[in-house]
N, C-alpha and C. Protein backbone atom coordinates (compact mmCIF):
# COMPACT_ATOMS: atom_id res chain seq x y z
N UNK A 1 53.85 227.79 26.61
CA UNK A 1 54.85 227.54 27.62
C UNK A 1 55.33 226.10 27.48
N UNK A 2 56.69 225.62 27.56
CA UNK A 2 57.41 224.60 27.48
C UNK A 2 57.34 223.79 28.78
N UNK A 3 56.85 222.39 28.47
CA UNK A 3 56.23 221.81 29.41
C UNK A 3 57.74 221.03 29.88
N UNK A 4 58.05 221.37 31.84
CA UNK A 4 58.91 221.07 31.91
C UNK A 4 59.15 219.28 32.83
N UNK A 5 59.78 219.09 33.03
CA UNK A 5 60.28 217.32 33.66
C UNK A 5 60.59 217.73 34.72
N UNK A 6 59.80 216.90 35.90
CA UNK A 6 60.11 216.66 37.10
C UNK A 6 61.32 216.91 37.67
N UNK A 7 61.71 217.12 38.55
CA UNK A 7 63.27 217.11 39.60
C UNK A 7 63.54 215.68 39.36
N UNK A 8 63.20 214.44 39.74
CA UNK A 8 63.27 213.43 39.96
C UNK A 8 63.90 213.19 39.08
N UNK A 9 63.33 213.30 37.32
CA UNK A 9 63.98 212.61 36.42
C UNK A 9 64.47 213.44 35.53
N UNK A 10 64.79 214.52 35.36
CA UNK A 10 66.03 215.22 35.06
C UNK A 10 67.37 214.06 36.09
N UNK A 11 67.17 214.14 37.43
CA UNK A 11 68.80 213.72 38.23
C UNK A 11 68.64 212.78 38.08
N UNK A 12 67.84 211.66 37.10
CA UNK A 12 68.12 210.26 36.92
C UNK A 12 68.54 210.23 35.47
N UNK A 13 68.61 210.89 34.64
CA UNK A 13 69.53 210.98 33.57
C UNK A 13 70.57 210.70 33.44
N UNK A 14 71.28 210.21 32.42
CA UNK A 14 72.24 209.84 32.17
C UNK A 14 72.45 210.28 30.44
N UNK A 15 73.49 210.62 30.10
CA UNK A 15 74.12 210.99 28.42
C UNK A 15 75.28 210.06 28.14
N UNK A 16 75.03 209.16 27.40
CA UNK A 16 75.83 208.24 27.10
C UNK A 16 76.26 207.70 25.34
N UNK A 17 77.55 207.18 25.39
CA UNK A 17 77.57 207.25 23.38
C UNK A 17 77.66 205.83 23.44
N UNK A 18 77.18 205.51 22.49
CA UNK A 18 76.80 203.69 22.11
C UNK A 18 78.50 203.66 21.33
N UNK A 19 78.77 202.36 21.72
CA UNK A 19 79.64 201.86 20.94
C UNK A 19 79.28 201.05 19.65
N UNK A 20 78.21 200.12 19.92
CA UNK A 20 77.83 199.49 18.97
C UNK A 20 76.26 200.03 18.45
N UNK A 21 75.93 199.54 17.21
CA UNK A 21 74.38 199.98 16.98
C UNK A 21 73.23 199.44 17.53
N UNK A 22 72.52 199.50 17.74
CA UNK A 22 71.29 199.39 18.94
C UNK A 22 69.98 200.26 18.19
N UNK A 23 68.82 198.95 18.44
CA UNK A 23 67.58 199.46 18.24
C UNK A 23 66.50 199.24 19.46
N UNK A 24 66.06 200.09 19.76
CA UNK A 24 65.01 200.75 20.93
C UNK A 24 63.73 200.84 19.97
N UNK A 25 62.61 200.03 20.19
CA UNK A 25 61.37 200.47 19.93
C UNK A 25 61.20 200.91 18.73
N UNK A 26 62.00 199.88 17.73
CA UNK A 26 61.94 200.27 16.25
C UNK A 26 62.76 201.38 15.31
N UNK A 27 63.68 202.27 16.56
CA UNK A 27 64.54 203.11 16.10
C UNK A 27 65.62 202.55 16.07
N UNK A 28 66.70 202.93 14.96
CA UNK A 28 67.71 202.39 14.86
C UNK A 28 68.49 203.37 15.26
N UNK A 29 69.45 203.36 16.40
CA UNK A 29 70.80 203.60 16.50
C UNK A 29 71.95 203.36 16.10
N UNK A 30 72.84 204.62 15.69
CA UNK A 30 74.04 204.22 15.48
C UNK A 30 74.92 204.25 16.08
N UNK A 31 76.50 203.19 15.91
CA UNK A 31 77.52 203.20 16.22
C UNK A 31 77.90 204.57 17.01
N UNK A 32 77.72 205.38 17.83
CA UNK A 32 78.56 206.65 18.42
C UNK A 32 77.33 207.48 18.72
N UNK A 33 76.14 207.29 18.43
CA UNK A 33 75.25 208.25 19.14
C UNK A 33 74.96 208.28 20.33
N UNK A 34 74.67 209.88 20.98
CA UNK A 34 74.74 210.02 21.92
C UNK A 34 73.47 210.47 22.43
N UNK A 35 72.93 209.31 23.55
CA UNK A 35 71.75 209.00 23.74
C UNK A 35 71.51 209.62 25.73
N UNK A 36 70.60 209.77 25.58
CA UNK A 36 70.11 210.06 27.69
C UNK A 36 69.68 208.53 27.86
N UNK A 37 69.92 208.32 28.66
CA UNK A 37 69.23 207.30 29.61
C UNK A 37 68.94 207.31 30.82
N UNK A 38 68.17 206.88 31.83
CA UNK A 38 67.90 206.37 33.13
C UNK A 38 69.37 205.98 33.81
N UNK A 39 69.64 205.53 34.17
CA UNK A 39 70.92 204.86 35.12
C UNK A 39 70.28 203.47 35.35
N UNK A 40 69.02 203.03 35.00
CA UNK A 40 68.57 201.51 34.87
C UNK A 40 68.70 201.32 34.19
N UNK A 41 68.79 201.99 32.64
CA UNK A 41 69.02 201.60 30.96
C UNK A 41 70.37 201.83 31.51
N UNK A 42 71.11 202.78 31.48
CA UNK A 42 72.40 202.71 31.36
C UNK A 42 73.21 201.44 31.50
N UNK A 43 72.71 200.87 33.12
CA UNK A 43 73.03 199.35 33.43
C UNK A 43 73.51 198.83 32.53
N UNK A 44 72.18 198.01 32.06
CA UNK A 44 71.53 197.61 31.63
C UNK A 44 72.44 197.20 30.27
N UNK A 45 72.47 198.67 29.84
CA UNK A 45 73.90 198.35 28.60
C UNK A 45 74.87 197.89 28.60
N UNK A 46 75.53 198.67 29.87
CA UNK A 46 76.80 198.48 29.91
C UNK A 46 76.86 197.14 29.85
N UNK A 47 75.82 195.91 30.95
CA UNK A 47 76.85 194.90 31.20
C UNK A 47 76.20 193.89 29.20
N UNK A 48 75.51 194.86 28.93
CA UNK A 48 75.41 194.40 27.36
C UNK A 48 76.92 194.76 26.38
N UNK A 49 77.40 195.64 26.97
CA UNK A 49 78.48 196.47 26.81
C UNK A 49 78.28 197.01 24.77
N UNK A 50 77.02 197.69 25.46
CA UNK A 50 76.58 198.87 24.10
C UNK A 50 77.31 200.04 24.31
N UNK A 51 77.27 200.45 25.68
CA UNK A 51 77.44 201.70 25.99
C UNK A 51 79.04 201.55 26.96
C-alpha cells in the first residue's frame, strides 16, 4: 500500500517553474523545471526571483 501525506501538507504545496537554474541539496536544477514547494520555499524564491 502507497504510503500517503498528511492533509496539512498536500494544501501547503505549491508547483512552480524556475526561471533560472538552482541547486537544492546537491541537485541541480534546470532553467524551466517544474518543481512543488511549500509556500515558505516558494517565498523564499520569488523574492530571489528563481521562481
Amino acid at each position: 500500500m502507497a504510503k500517503q501525506e498528511p492533509e496539512a501538507v498536500r494544501a501547503d504545496t505549491v508547483s512552480a517553474k524556475l526561471k533560472k537554474p538552482h541547486r537544492h541539496r546537491g541537485i541541480h536544477y534546470p532553467a524551466g523545471a517544474e518543481v512543488k514547494l511549500t509556500k515558505a520555499q516558494a517565498e523564499r524564491l520569488t523574492r530571489r526571483e528563481v521562481i
